[in-house]
C-alpha atoms as a PDB file:
ATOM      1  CA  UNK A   1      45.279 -28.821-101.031  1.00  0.00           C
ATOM      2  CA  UNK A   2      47.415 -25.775-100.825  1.00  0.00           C
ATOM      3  CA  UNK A   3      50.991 -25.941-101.169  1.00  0.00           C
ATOM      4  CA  UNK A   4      53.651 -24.316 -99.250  1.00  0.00           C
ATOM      5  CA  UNK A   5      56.552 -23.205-101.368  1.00  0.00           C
ATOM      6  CA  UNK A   6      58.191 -19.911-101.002  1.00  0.00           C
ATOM      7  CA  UNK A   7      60.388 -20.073-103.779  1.00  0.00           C
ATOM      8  CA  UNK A   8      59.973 -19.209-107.466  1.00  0.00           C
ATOM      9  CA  UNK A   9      58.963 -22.668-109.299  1.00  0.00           C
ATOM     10  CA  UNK A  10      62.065 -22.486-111.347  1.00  0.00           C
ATOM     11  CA  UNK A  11      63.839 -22.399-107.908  1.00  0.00           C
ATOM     12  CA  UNK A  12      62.507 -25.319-106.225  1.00  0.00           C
ATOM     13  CA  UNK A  13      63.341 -28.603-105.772  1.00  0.00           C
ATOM     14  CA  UNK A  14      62.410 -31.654-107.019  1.00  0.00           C
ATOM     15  CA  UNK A  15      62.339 -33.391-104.404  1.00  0.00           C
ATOM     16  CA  UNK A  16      60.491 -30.605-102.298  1.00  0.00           C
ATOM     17  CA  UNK A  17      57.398 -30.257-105.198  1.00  0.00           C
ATOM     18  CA  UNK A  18      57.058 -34.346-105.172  1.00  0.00           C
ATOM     19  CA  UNK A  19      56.444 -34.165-101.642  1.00  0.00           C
ATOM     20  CA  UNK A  20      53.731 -32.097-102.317  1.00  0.00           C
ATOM     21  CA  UNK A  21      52.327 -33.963-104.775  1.00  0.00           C
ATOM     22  CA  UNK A  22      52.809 -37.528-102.545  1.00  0.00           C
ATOM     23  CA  UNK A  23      50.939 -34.997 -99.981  1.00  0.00           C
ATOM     24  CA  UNK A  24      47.937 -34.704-102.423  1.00  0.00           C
ATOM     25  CA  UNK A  25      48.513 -31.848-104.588  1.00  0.00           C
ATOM     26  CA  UNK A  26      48.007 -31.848-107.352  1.00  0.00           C
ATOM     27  CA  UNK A  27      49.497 -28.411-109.176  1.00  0.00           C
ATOM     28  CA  UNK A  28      52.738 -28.670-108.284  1.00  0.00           C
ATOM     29  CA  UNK A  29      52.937 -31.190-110.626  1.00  0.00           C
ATOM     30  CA  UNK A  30      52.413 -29.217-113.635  1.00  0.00           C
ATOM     31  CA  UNK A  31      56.095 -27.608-112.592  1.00  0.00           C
ATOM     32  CA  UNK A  32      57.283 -30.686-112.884  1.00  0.00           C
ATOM     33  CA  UNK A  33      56.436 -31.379-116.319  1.00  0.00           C
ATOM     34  CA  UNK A  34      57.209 -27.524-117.682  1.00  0.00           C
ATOM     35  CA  UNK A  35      60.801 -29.071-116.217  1.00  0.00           C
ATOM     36  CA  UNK A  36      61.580 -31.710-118.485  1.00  0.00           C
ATOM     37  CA  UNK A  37      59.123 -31.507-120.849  1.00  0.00           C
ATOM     38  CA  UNK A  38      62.809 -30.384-122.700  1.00  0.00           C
ATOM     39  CA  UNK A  39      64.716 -33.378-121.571  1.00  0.00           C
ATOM     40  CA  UNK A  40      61.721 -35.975-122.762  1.00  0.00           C
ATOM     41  CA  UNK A  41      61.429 -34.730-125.791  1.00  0.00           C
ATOM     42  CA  UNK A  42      64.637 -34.867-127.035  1.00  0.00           C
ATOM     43  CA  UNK A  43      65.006 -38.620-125.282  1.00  0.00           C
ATOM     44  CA  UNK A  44      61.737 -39.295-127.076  1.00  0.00           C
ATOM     45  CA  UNK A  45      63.057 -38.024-130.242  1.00  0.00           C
ATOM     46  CA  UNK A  46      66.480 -39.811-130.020  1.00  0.00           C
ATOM     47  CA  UNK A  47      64.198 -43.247-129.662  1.00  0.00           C
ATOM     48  CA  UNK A  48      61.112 -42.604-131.833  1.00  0.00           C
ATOM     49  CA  UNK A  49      62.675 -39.951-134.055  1.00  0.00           C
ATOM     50  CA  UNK A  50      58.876 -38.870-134.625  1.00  0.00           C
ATOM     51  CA  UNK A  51      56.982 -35.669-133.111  1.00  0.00           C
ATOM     52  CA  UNK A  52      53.440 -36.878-132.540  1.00  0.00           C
ATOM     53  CA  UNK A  53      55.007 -40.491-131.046  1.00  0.00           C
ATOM     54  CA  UNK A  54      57.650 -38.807-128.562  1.00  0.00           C
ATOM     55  CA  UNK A  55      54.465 -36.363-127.582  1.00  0.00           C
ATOM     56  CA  UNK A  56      52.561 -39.592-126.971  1.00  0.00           C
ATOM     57  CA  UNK A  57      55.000 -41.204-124.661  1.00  0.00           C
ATOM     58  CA  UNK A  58      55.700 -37.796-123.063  1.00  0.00           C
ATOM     59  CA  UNK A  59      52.369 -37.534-122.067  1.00  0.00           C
ATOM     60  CA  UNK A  60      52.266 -41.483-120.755  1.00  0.00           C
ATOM     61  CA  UNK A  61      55.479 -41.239-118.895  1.00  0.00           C
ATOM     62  CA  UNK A  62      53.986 -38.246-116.841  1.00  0.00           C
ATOM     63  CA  UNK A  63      50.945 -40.027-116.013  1.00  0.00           C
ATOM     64  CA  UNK A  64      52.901 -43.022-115.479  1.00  0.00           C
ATOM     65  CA  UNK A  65      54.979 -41.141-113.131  1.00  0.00           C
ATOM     66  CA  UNK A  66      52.560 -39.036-111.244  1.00  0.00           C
ATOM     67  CA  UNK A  67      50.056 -42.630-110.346  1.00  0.00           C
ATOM     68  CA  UNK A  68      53.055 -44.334-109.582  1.00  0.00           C
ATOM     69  CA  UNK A  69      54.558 -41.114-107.482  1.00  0.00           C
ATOM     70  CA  UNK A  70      54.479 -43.048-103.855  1.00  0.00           C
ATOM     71  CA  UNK A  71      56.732 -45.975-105.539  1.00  0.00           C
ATOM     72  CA  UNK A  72      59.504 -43.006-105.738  1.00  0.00           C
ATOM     73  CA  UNK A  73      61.827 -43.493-102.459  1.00  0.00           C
ATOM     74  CA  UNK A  74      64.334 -40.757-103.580  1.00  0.00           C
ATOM     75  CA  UNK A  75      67.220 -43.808-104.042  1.00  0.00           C
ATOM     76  CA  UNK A  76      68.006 -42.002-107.220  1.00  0.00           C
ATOM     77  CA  UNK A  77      66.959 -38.474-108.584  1.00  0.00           C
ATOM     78  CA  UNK A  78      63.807 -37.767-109.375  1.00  0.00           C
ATOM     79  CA  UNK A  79      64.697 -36.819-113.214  1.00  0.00           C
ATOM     80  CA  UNK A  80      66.589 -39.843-113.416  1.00  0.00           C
ATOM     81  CA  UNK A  81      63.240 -41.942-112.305  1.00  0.00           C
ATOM     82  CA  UNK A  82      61.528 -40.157-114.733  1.00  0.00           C
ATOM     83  CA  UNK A  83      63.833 -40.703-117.692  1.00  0.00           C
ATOM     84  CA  UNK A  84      63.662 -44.250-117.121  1.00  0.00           C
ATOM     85  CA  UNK A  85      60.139 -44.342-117.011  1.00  0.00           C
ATOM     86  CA  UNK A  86      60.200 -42.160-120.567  1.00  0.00           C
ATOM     87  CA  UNK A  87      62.356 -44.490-122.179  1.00  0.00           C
ATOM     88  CA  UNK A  88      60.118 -47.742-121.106  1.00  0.00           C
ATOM     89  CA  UNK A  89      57.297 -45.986-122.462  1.00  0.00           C
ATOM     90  CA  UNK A  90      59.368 -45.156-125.759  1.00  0.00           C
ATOM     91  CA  UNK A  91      60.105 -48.960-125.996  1.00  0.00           C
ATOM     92  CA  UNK A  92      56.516 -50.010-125.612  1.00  0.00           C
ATOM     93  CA  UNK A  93      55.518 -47.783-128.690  1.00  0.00           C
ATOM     94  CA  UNK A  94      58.183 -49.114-130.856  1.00  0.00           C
ATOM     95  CA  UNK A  95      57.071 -52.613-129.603  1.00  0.00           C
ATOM     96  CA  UNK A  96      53.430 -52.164-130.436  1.00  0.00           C
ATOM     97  CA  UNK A  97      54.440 -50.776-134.067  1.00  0.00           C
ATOM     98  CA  UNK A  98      56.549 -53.664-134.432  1.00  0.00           C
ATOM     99  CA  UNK A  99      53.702 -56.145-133.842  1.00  0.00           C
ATOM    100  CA  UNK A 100      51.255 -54.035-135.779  1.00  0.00           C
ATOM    101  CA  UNK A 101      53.074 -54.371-138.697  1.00  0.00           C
ATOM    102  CA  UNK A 102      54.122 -58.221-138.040  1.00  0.00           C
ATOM    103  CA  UNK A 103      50.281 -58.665-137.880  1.00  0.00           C
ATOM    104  CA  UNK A 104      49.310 -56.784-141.056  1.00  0.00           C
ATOM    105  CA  UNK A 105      52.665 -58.556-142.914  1.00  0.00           C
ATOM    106  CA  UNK A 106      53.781 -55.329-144.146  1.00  0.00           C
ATOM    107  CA  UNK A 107      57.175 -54.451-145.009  1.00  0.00           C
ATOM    108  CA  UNK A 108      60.023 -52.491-142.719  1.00  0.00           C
ATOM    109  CA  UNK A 109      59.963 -49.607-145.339  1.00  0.00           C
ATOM    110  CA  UNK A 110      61.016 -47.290-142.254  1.00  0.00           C
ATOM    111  CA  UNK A 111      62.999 -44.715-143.231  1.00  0.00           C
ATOM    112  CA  UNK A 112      63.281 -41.833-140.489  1.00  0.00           C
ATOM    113  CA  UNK A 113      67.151 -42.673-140.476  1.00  0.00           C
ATOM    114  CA  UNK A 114      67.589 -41.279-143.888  1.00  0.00           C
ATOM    115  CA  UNK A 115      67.984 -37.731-144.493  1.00  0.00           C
ATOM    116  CA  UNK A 116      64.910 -35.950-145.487  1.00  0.00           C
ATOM    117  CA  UNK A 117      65.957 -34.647-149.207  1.00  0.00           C
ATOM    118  CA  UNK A 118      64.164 -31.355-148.512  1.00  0.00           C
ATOM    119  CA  UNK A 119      66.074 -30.669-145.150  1.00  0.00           C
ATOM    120  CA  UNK A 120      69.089 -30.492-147.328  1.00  0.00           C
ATOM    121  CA  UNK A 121      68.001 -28.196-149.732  1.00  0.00           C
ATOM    122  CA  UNK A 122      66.960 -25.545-147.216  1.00  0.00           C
ATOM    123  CA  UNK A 123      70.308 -25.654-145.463  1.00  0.00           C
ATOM    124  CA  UNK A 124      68.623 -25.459-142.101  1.00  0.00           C
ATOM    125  CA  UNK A 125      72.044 -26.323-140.068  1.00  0.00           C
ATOM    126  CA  UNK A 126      69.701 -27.276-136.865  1.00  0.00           C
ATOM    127  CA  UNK A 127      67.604 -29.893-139.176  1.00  0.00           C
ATOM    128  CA  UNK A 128      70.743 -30.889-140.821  1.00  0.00           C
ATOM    129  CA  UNK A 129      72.085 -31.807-137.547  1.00  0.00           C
ATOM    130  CA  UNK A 130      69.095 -33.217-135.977  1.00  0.00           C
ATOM    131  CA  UNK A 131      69.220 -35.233-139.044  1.00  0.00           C
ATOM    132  CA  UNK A 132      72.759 -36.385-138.188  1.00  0.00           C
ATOM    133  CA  UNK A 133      72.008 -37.626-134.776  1.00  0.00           C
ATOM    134  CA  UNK A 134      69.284 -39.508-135.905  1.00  0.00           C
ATOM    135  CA  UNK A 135      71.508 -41.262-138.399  1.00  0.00           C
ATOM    136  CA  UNK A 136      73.531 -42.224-135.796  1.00  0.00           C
ATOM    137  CA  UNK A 137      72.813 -46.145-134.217  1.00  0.00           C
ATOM    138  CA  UNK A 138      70.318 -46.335-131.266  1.00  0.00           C
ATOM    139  CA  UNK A 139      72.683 -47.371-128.598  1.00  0.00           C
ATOM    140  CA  UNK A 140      75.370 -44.262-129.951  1.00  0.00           C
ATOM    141  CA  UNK A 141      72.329 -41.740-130.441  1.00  0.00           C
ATOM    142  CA  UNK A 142      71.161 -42.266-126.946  1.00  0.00           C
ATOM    143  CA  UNK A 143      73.762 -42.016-125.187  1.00  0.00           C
ATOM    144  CA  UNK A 144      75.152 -38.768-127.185  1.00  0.00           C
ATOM    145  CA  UNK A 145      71.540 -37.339-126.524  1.00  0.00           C
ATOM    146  CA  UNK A 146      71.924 -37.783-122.469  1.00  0.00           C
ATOM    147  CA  UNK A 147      75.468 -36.914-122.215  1.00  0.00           C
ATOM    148  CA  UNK A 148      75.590 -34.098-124.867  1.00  0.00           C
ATOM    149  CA  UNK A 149      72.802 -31.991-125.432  1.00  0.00           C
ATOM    150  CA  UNK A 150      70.776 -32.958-121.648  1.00  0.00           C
ATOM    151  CA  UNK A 151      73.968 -32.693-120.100  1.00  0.00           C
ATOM    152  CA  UNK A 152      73.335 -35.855-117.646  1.00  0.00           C
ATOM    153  CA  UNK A 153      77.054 -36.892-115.449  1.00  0.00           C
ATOM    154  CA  UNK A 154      78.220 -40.262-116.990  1.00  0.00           C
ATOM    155  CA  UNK A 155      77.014 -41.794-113.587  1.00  0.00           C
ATOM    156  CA  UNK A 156      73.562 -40.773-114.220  1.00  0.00           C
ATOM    157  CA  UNK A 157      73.855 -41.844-117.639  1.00  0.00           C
ATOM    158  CA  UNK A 158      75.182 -45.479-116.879  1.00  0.00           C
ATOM    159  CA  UNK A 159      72.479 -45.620-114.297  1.00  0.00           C
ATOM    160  CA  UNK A 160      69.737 -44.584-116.891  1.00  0.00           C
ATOM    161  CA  UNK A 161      70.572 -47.401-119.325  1.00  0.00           C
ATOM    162  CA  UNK A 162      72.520 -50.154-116.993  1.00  0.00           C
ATOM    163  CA  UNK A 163      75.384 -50.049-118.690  1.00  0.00           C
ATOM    164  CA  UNK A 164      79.340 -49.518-117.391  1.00  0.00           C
ATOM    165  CA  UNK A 165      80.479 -46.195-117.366  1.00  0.00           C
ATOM    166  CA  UNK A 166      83.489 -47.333-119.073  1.00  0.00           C
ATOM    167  CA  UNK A 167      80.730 -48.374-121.753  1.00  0.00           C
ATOM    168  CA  UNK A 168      79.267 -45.076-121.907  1.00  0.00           C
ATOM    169  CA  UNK A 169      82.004 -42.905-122.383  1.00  0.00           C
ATOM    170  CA  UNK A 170      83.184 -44.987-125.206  1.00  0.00           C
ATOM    171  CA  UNK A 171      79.908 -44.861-127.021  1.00  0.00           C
ATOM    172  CA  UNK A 172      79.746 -41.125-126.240  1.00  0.00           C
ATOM    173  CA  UNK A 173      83.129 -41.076-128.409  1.00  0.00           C
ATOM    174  CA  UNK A 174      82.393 -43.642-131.094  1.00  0.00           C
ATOM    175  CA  UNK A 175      79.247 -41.151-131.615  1.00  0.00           C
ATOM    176  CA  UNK A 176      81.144 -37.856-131.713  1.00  0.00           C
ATOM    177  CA  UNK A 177      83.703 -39.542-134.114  1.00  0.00           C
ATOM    178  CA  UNK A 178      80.377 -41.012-136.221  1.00  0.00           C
ATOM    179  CA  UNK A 179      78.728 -37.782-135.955  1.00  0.00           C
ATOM    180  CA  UNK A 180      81.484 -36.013-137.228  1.00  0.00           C
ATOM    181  CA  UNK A 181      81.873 -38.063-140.657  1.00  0.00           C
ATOM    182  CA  UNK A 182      78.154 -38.180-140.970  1.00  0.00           C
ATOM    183  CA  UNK A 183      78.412 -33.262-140.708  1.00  0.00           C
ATOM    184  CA  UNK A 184      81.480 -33.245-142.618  1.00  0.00           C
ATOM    185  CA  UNK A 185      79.748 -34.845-145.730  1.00  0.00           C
ATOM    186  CA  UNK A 186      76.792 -33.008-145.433  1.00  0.00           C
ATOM    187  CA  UNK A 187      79.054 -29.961-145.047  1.00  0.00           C
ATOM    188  CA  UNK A 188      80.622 -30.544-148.110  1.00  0.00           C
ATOM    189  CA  UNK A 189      77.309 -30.921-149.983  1.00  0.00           C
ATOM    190  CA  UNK A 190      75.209 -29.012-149.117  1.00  0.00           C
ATOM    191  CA  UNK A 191      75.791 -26.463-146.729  1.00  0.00           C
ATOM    192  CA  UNK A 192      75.495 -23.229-149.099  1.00  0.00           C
ATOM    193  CA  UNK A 193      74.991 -25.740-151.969  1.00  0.00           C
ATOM    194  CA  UNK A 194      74.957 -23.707-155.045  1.00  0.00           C
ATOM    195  CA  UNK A 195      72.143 -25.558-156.849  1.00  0.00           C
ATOM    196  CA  UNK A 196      71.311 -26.340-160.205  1.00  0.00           C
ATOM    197  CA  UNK A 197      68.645 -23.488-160.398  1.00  0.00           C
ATOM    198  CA  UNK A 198      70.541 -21.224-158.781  1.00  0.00           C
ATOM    199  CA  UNK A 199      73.489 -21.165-161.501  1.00  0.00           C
ATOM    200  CA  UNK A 200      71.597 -21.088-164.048  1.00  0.00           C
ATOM    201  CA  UNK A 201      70.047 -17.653-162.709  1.00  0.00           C
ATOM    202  CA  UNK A 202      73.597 -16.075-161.479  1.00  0.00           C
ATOM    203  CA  UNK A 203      74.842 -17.373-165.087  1.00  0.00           C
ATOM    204  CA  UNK A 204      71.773 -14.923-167.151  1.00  0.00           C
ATOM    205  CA  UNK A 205      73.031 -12.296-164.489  1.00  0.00           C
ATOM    206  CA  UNK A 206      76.275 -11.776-165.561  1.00  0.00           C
ATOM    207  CA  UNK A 207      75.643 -12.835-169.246  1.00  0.00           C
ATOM    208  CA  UNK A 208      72.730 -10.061-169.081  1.00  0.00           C
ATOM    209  CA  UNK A 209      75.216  -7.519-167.854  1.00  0.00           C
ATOM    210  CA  UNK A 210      77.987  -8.313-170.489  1.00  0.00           C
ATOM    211  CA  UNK A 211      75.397  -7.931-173.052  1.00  0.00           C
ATOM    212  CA  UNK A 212      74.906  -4.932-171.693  1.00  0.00           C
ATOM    213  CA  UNK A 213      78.440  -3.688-171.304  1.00  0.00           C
ATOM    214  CA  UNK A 214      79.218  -5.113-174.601  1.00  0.00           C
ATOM    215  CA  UNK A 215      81.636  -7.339-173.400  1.00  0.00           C
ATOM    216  CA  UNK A 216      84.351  -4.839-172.883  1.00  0.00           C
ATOM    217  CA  UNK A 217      87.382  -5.594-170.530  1.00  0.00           C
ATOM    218  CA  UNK A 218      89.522  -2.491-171.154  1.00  0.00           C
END
């Protein structure tokens, strides 16, 4: 079917491309995803704090969304449809891990809140801080994720997870005031953390150079 946008994709609608796709076309859709492929990721991260899992429920949230598209009435936007339908598919994963490992009896040895060691000793300030927000509990993380870094109105927010806005903005500040702690000690550190190996080398610098100057301070 051929579509019938004059406008640049980045300039279009949402509304306006799901029409065409409720009309039976099919490439507008991939706009749609290029759109918030963003936006899921980072709610899939904030959930399943893994790569290949959030990529997993991208992908089923977009197919969820696009056989499901007549069910979409435009009562709410279409990105906050869309979120919701990410975040159910998020849950189902961590539901099927959870009985997956019930079933085999193993252990909870998960660790993704903890701090990766070797993120630390890179200093990589955007893994240290990606690292920080995943420390942070589900219900603070998620809502700091929406309100924070996707920029989503408190409204759409509280809609997104049913909750009060009163709710949300005090989560959105018990997060901020967590998140802050959590930076400040890794600040303190290991942000330009002087290692170990490190002092040992700048200490045969300047003993190397004394040697060599014979020690004099006149």
């Amino acid at each position: 079917m051929t579509t019938h946008f004059t406008a640049l994709p980045g300039q279009i609608p949402d509304d306006e491309i799901i029409r065409e796709v409720q009309n039976g076309a099919t490439k507008p859709f991939e706009i749609i995803i290029r759109r918030y492929n963003q936006k899921l990721y980072r709610i899939g991260m904030s959930i399943l704090n893994n790569d290949a899992e959030a990529e997993d429920a991208m992908q089923s949230a977009y197919i969820h969304a696009y056989e499901h598209l007549h069910q979409f009435e435009n009562r709410a936007a279409f990105g906050t449809w869309l979120i919701r339908i990410m975040i159910n598919e998020c849950y189902a994963i961590r539901r099927k891990q959870q009985a997956e490992k019930e079933k085999l009896q193993l252990p909870n040895n998960d660790t993704s809140m903890n701090t990766p060691a070797n993120v630390l000793v890179n200093k990589e300030l955007n893994a240290i801080l990606e690292n920080a927000i995943a420390s942070l509990p589900e219900k603070y993380r998620m809502v700091f994720v929406l309100r924070e870094i996707e920029h989503l109105s408190v409204k759409e927010t509280s809609d997104i997870l049913s909750l009060e806005q009163s709710n949300i903005k005090v989560r959105l500040n018990r997060a901020k005031t967590m998140l802050k702690e959590n930076l400040s000690g890794y600040m303190k550190d290991h942000v330009y953390d002087f290692h170990l190996s490190r002092c040992d080398s700048m200490v045969h610098r300047v003993m190397s150079q004394l040697t060599v100057t014979g020690g004099n301070n006149n």
